[in-house]
Protein backbone atom coordinates (compact mmCIF):
# COMPACT_ATOMS: atom_id res chain seq x y z
CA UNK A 1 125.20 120.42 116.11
CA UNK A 2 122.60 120.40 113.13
CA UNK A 3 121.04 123.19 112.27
CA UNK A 4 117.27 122.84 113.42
CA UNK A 5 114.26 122.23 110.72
CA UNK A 6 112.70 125.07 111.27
CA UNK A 7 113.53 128.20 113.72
CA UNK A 8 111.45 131.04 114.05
CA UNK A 9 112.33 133.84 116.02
CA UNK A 10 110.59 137.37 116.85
CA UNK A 11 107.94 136.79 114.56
CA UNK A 12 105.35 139.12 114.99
CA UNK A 13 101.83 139.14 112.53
CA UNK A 14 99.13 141.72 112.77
CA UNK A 15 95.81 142.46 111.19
CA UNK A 16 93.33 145.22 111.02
CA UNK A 17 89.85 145.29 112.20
CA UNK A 18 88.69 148.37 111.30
CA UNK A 19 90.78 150.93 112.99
CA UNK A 20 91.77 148.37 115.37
CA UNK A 21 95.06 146.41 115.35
CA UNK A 22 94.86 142.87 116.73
CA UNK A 23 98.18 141.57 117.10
CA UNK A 24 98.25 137.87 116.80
CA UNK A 25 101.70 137.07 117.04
CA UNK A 26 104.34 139.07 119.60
CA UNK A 27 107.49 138.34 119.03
CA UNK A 28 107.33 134.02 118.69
CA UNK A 29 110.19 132.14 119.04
CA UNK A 30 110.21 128.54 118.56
CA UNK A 31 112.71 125.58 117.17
CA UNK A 32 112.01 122.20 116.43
CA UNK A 33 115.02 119.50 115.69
CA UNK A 34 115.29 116.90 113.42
CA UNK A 35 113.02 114.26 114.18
CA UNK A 36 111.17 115.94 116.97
CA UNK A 37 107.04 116.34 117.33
CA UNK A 38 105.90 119.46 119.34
CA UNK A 39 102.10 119.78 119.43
CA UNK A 40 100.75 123.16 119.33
CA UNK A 41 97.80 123.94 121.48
CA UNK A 42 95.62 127.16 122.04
CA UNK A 43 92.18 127.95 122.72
CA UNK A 44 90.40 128.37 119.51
CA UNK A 45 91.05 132.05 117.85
CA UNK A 46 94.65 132.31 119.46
CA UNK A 47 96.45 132.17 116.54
CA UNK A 48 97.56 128.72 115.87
CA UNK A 49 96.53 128.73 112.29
CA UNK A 50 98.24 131.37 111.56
CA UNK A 51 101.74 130.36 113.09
CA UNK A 52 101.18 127.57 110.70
CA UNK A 53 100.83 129.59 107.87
CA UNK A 54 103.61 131.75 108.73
CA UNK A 55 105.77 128.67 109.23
CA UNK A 56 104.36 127.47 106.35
CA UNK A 57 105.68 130.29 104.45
CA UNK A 58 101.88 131.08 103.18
CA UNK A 59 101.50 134.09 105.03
CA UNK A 60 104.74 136.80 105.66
CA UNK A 61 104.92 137.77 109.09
CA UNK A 62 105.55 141.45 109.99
CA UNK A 63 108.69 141.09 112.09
CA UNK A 64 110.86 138.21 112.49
CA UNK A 65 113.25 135.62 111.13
CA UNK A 66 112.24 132.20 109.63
CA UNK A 67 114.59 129.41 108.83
CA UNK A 68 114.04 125.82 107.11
CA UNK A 69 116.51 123.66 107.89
CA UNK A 70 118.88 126.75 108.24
CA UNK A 71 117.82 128.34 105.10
CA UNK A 72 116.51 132.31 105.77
CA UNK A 73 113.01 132.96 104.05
CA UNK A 74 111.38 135.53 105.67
CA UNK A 75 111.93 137.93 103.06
CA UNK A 76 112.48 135.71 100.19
CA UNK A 77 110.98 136.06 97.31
CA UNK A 78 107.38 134.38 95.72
CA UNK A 79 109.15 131.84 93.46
CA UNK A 80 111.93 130.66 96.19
CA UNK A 81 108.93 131.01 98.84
CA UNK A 82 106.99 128.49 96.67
CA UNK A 83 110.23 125.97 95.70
CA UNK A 84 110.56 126.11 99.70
CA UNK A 85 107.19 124.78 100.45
CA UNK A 86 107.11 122.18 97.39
CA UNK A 87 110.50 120.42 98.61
CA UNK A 88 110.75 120.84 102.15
CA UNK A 89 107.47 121.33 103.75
CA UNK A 90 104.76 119.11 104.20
CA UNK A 91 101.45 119.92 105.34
CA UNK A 92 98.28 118.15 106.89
CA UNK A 93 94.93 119.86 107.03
CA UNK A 94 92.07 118.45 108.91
CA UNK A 95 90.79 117.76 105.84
CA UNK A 96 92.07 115.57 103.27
CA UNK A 97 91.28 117.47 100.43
CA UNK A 98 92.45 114.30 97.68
CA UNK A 99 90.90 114.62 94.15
CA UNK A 100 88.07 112.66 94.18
CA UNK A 101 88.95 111.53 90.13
CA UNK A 102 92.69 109.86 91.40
CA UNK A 103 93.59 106.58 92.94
CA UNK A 104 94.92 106.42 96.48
CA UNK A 105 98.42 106.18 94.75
CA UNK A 106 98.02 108.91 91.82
CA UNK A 107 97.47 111.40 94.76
CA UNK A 108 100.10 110.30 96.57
CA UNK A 109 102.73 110.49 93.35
CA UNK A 110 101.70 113.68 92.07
CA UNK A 111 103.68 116.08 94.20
CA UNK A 112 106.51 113.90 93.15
CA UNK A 113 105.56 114.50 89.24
CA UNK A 114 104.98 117.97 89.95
CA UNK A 115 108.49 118.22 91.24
CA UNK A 116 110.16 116.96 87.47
CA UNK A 117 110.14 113.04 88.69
CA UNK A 118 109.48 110.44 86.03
CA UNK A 119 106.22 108.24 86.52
CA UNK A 120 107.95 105.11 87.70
CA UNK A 121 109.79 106.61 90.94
CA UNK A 122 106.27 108.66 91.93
CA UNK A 123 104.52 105.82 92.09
CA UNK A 124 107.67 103.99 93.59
CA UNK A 125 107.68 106.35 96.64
CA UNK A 126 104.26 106.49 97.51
CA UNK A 127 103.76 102.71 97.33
CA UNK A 128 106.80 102.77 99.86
CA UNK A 129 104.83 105.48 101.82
CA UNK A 130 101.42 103.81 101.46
CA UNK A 131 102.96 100.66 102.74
CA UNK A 132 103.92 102.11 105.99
CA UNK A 133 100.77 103.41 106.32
CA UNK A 134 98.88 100.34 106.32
CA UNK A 135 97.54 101.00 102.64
CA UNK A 136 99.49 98.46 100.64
CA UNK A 137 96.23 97.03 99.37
CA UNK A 138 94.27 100.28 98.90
CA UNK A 139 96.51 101.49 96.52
CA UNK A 140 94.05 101.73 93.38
CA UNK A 141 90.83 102.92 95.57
CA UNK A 142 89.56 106.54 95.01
CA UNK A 143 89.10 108.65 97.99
CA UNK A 144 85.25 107.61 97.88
CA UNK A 145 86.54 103.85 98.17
CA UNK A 146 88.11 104.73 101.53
CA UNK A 147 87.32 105.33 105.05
CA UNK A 148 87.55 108.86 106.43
CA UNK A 149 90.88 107.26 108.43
CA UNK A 150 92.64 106.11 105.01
CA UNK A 151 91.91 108.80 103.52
CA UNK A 152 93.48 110.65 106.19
CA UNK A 153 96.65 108.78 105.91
CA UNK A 154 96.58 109.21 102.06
CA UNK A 155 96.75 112.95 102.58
CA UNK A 156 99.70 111.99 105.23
CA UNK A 157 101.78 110.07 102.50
CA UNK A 158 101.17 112.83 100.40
CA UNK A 159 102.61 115.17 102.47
CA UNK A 160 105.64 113.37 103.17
CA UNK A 161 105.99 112.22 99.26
CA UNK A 162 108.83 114.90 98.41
CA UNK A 163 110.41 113.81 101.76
CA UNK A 164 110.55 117.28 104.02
CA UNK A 165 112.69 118.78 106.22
CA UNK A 166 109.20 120.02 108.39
CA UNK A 167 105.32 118.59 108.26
CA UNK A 168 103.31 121.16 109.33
CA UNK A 169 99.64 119.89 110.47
CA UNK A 170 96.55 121.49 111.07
CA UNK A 171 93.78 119.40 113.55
CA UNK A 172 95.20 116.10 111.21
CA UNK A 173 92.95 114.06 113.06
CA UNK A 174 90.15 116.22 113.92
CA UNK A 175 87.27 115.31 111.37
CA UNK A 176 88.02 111.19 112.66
CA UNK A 177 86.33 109.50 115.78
CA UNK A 178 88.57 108.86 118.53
CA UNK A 179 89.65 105.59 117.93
CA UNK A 180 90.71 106.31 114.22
CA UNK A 181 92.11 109.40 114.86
CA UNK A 182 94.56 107.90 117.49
CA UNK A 183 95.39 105.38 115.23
CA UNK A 184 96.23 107.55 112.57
CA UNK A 185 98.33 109.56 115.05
CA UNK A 186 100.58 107.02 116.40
CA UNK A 187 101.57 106.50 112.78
CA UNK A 188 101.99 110.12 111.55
CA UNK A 189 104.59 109.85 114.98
CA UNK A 190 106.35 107.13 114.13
CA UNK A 191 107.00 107.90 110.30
CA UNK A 192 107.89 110.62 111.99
CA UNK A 193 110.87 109.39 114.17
CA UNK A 194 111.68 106.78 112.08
CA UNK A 195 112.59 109.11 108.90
CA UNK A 196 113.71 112.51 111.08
CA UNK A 197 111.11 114.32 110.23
CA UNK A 198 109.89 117.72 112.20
CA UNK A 199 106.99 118.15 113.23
CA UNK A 200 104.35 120.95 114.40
CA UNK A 201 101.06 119.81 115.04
CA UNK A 202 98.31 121.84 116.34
CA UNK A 203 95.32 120.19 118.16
CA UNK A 204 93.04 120.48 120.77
CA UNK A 205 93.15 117.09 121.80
CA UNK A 206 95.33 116.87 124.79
CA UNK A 207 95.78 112.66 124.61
CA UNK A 208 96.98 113.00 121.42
CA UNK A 209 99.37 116.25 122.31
CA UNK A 210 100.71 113.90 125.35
CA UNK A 211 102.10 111.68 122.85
CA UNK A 212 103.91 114.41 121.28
CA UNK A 213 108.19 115.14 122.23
CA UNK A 214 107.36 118.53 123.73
CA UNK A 215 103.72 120.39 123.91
CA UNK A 216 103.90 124.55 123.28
CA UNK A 217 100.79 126.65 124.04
CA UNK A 218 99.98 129.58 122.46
CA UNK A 219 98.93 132.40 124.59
CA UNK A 220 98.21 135.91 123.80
CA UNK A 221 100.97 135.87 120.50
CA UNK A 222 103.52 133.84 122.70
CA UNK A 223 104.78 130.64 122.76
CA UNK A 224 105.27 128.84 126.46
CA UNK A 225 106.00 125.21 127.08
CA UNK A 226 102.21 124.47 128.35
CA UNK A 227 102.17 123.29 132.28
CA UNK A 228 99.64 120.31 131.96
CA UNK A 229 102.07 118.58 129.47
CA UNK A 230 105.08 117.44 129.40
CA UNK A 231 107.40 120.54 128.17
């Protein structure tokens, strides 16, 4: 059996509030396959963001193991931390965040330049990625040529441009009106399954988490499979 993409286990985060300890995070556990979509839901202020980050290997969790496809990095160190997240993670933010000065295909290359890539395969991949996102003709636009949805699935072939192990995505579709924001989820699931990529998405949308493999709701610093959704 593979190993899974990413595997958490006993991960526990805390901050301080004063003299106060919130814990945020008791002792998680949670693995996602190859290829498989979990949505991540949680009233606001549950601590969604943060699983993400921990995940994400931007924050270090207290207590706890975490493994990218089967690789321990809980307590590795800053630079392998940072290799981690540059060739096997992706991530999604609500916002795009694309610089505004760079062509729809410029932001899509550049975490394969930053990676040591020549020009000519950078731009090779993300007009392969742009493609399957509908964006074969927007290649040369700016961000402020685009519509909040293409810009949206800019930042998606972006994230997937160093082809990770895990996508990690924060409310992807949450600054987009229904309509877009559906669209542009059906295809962040089917690049998805089509290229075996994990996936952890948080939202509050609960359409959109239907779609999803298997919904998890996070409640009080645990994980559950959520009992409105399909577990």
């Amino acid at each position: 059996m593979s190993k899974p993409s990413l595997a958490l286990a006993g991960i526990r985060r805390a901050f301080r509030q004063g003299g106060r300890v919130l814990e945020v995070l008791r002792g998680l556990d949670l693995a996602i396959a190859a290829g498989e979509v979990v949505a991540l839901v949680g009233p606001s202020g549950s601590g969604k963001s943060t699983l993400l980050h921990v995940a994400g290997l931007l924050e270090r969790p207290d207590a706890g193991s975490i493994r990218v496809a089967g690789e321990e990095l809980a307590a590795a160190n800053d630079a392998l931390r940072t290799r981690t997240r540059r060739d096997r993670l992706g991530f999604v933010y609500q916002f795009h965040h694309l610089l505004p000065e760079f062509s729809a295909l410029e932001n899509v290359a550049m975490p394969r330049r930053i990676a040591g890539c020549e020009r000519a395969e950078a731009e090779a991949r993300a007009r392969e990625l742009l493609g399957l996102l509908g964006l074969a003709e927007r290649l040369n636009h700016r961000p402020a040529q685009l519509s909040g949805g293409e810009q949206q699935r800019v930042a998606i072939a972006r994230a997937l441009a160093n082809r990770p192990a895990l996508l990690l995505a924060d409310e992807p579709t949450g600054n987009l009106d229904q309509a877009t924001g559906g669209a542009v989820f059906q295809e962040l699931l089917a690049l998805s399954r089509q290229t075996g990529l994990a996936a952890l998405i948080a939202t509050h949308n609960a359409e959109l988490a239907k779609r999803c493999d298997r919904v998890v709701r996070l409640e009080q610093g645990i994980l559950r499979a959520d009992a409105g959704m399909p577990a």
